[in-house]
Structures are given as structure tokens and as C-alpha cells.
C-alpha atoms as a PDB file:
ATOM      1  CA  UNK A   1     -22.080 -35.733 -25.471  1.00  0.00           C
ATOM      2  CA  UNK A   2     -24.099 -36.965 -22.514  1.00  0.00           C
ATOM      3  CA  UNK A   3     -22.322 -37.453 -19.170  1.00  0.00           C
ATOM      4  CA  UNK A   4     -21.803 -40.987 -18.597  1.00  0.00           C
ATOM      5  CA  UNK A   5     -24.588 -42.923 -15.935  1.00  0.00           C
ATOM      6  CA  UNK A   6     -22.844 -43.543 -12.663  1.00  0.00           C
ATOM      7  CA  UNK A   7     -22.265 -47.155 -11.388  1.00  0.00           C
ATOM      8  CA  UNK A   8     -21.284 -49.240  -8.180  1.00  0.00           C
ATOM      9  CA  UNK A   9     -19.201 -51.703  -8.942  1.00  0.00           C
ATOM     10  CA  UNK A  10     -19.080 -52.594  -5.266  1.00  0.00           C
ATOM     11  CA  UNK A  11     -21.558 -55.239  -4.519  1.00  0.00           C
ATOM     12  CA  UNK A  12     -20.209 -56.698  -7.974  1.00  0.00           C
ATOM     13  CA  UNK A  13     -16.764 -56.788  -6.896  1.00  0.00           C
ATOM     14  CA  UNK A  14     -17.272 -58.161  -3.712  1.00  0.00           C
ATOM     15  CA  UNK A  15     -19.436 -60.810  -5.287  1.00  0.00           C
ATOM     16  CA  UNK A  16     -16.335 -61.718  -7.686  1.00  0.00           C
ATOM     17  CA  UNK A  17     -13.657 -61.950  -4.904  1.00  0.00           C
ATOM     18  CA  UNK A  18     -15.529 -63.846  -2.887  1.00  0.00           C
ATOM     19  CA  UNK A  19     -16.292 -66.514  -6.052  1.00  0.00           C
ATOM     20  CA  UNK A  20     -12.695 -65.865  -7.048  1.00  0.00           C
ATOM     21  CA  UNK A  21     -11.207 -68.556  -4.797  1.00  0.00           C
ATOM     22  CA  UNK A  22      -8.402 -65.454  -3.712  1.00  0.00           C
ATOM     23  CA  UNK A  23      -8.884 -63.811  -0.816  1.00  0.00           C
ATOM     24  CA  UNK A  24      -8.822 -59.943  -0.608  1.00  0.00           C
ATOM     25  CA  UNK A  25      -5.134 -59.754   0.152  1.00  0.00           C
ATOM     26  CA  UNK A  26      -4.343 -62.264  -2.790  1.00  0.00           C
ATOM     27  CA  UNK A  27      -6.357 -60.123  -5.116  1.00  0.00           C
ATOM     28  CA  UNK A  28      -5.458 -56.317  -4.115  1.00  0.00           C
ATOM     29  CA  UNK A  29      -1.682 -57.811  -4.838  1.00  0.00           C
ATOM     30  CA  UNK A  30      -2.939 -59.303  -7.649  1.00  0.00           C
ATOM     31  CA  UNK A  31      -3.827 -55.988  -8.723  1.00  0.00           C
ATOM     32  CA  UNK A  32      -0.631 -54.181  -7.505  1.00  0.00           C
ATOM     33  CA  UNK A  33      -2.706 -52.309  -4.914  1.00  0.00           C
ATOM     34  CA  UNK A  34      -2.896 -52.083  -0.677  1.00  0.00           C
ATOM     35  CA  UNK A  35      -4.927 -54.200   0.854  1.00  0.00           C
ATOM     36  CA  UNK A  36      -6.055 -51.235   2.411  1.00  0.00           C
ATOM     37  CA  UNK A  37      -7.217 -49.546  -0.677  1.00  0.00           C
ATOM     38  CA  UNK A  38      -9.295 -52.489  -1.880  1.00  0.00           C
ATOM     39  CA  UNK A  39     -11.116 -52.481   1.554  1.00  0.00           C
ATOM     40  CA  UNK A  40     -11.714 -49.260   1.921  1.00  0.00           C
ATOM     41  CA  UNK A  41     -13.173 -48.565  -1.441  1.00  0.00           C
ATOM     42  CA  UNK A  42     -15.189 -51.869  -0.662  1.00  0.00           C
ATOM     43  CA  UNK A  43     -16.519 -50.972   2.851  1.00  0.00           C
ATOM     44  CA  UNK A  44     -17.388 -47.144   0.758  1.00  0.00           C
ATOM     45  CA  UNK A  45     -15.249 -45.694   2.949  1.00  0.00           C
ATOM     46  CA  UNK A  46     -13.323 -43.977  -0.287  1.00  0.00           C
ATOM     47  CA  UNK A  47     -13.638 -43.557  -3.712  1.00  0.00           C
ATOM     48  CA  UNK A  48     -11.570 -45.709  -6.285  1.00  0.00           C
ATOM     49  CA  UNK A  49      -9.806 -43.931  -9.240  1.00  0.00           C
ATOM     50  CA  UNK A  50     -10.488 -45.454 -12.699  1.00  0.00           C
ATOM     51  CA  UNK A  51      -6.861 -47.021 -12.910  1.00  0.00           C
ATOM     52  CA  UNK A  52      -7.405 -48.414  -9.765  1.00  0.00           C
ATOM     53  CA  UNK A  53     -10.495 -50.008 -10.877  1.00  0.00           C
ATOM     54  CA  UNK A  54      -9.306 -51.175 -14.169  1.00  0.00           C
ATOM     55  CA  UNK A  55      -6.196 -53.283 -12.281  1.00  0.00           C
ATOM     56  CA  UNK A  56      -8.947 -54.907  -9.760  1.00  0.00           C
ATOM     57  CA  UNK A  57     -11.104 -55.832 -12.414  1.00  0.00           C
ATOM     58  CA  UNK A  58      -8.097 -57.081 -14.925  1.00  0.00           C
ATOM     59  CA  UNK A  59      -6.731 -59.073 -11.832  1.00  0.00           C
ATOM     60  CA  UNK A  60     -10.211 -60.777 -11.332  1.00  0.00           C
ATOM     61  CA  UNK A  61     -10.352 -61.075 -14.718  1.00  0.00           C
ATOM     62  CA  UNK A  62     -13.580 -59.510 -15.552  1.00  0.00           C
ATOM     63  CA  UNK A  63     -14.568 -57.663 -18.624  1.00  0.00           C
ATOM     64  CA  UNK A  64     -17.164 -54.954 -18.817  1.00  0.00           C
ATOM     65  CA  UNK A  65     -18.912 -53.897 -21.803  1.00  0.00           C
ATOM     66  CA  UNK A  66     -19.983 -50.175 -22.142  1.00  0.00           C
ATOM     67  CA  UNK A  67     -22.991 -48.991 -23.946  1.00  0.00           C
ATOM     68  CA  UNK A  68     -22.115 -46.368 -26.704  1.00  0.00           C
END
């Protein structure tokens, strides 16, 4: 199996909060995260585990698809 191509969901995110109607706070509680951990992962300042990412996206209520 081929190792999976890497992705930024950054600019997407940010894109979705901000067309969201929540703001940041709203959504990282939302999401049962910090506000702190949202930003930072936004600004790139750290990384964002996959759990982490799932509960942002399921709290914005996005859906991605994945290629097989």
C-alpha cells in the first residue's frame, strides 16, 4: 500500500469558519477543543492530530471524501 498524499486543510478550514457564521471560539467548543488549539494549528504554529481534525470538521459540518 502506498503512503497516503499529504494535505492542508488549513486555508480550507479557515475558509469554512469564517462562512460558518461561528466565530473561532464558538466552533473550537463546538468541537470540544481550546480555543488555543484551533488557532494554533490554524496560524501553523502546531500540528493537529487526526481526532482533533475529525471533531473540527464534524462541528463545521463538513464531509471529505477520500480517494481509494
Amino acid at each position: 500500500m502506498e503512503p497516503m498524499e499529504s494535505f492542508d486543510f488549513r486555508p480550507k478550514l479557515c475558509k469554512a469558519i469564517l462562512t460558518s457564521g461561528l466565530s473561532l471560539p464558538e466552533v473550537a467548543h463546538k468541537a470540544g477543543l481550546s480555543h488555543a488549539c484551533v488557532s494554533n494549528y490554524l496560524k501553523g504554529k502546531t500540528d493537529i492530530y487526526t481526532k482533533n481534525l475529525v471533531k473540527l470538521l464534524e462541528a463545521l459540518e463538513i464531509t471529505i471524501k477520500l480517494k481509494s
